[in-house]
C-alpha atoms as a PDB file:
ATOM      1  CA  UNK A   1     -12.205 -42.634 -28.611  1.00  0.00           C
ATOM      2  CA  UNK A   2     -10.955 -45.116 -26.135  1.00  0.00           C
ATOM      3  CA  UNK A   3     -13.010 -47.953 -25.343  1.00  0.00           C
ATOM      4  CA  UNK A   4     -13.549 -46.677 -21.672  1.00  0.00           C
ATOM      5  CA  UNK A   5     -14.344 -43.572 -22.271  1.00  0.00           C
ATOM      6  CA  UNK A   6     -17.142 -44.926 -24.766  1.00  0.00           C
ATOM      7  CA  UNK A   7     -18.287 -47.035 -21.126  1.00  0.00           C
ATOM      8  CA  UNK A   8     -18.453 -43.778 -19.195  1.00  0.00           C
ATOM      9  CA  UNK A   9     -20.424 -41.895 -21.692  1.00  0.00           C
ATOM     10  CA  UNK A  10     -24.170 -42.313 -21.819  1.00  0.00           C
ATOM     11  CA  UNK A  11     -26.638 -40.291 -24.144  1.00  0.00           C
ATOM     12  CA  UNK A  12     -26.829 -36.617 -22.642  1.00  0.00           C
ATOM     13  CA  UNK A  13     -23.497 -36.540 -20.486  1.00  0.00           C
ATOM     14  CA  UNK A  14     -21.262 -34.483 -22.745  1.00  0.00           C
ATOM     15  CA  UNK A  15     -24.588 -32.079 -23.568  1.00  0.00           C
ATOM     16  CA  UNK A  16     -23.882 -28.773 -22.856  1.00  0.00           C
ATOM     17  CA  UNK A  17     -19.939 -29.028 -23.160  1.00  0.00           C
ATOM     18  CA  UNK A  18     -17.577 -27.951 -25.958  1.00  0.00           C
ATOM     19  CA  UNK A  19     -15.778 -30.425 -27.584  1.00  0.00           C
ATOM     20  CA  UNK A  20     -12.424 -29.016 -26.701  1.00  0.00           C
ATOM     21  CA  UNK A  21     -13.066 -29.800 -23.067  1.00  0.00           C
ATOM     22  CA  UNK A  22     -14.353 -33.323 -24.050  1.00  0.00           C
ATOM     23  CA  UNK A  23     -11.683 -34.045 -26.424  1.00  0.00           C
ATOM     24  CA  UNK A  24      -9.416 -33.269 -23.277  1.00  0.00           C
ATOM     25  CA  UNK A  25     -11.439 -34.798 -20.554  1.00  0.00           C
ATOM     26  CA  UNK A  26     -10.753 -38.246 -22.336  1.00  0.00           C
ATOM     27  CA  UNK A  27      -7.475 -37.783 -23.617  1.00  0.00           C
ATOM     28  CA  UNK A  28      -7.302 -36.399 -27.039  1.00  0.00           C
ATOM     29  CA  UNK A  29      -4.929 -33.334 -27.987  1.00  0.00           C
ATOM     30  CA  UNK A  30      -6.831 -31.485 -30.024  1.00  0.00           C
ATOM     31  CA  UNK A  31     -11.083 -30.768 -30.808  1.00  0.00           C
ATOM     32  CA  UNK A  32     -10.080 -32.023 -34.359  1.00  0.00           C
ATOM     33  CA  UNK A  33      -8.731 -35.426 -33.622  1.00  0.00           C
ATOM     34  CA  UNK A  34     -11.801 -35.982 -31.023  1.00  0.00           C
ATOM     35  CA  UNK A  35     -14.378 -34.926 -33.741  1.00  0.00           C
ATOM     36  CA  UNK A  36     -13.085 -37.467 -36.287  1.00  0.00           C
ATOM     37  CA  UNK A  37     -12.349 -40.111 -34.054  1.00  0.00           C
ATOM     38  CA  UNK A  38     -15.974 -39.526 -32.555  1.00  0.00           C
ATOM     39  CA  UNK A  39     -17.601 -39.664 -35.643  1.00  0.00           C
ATOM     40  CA  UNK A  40     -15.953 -42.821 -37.071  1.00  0.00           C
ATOM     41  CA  UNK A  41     -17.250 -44.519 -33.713  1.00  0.00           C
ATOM     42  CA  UNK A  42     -20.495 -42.822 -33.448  1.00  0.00           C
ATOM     43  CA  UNK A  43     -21.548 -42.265 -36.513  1.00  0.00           C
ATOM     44  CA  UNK A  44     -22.524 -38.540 -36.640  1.00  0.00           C
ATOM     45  CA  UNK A  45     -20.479 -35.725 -35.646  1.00  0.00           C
ATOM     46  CA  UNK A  46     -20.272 -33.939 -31.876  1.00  0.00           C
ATOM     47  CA  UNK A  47     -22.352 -31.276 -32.634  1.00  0.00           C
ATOM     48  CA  UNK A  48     -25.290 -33.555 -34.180  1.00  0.00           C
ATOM     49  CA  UNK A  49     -25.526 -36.065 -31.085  1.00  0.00           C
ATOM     50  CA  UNK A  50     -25.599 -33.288 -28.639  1.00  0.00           C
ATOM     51  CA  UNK A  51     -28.931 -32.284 -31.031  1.00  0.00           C
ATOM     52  CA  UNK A  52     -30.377 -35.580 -31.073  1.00  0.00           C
ATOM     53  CA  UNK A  53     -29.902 -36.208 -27.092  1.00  0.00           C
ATOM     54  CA  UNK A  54     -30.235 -32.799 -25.441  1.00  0.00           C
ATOM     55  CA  UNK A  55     -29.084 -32.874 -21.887  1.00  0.00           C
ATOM     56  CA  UNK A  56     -32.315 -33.504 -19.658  1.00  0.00           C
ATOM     57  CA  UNK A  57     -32.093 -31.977 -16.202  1.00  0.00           C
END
């Protein structure tokens, strides 16, 4: 995950949206490559974090 798209992203953004069209929304080729990279920044994988900060409308 790109440093920018880290900046754009804020707890909650991402929520209710597959990680396919996240993965492509900031430039990664497939859900796989997204998930790992996401994890070894985050800390927890794609599905977890949209757990632990549901989307709040």
């Amino acid at each position: 995950m790109s440093a920018s798209a880290r900046r754009r992203d804020t707890p909650g953004r991402y929520a209710q949206r597959r990680s396919a069209a996240t993965a492509r929304d900031v430039g990664y080729g497939s859900e796989s490559a997204f998930s790992v990279a996401f994890k070894r920044v985050v800390g927890t994988s794609p599905r977890a974090y949209r757990q632990r900060f549901p989307r709040v409308t």
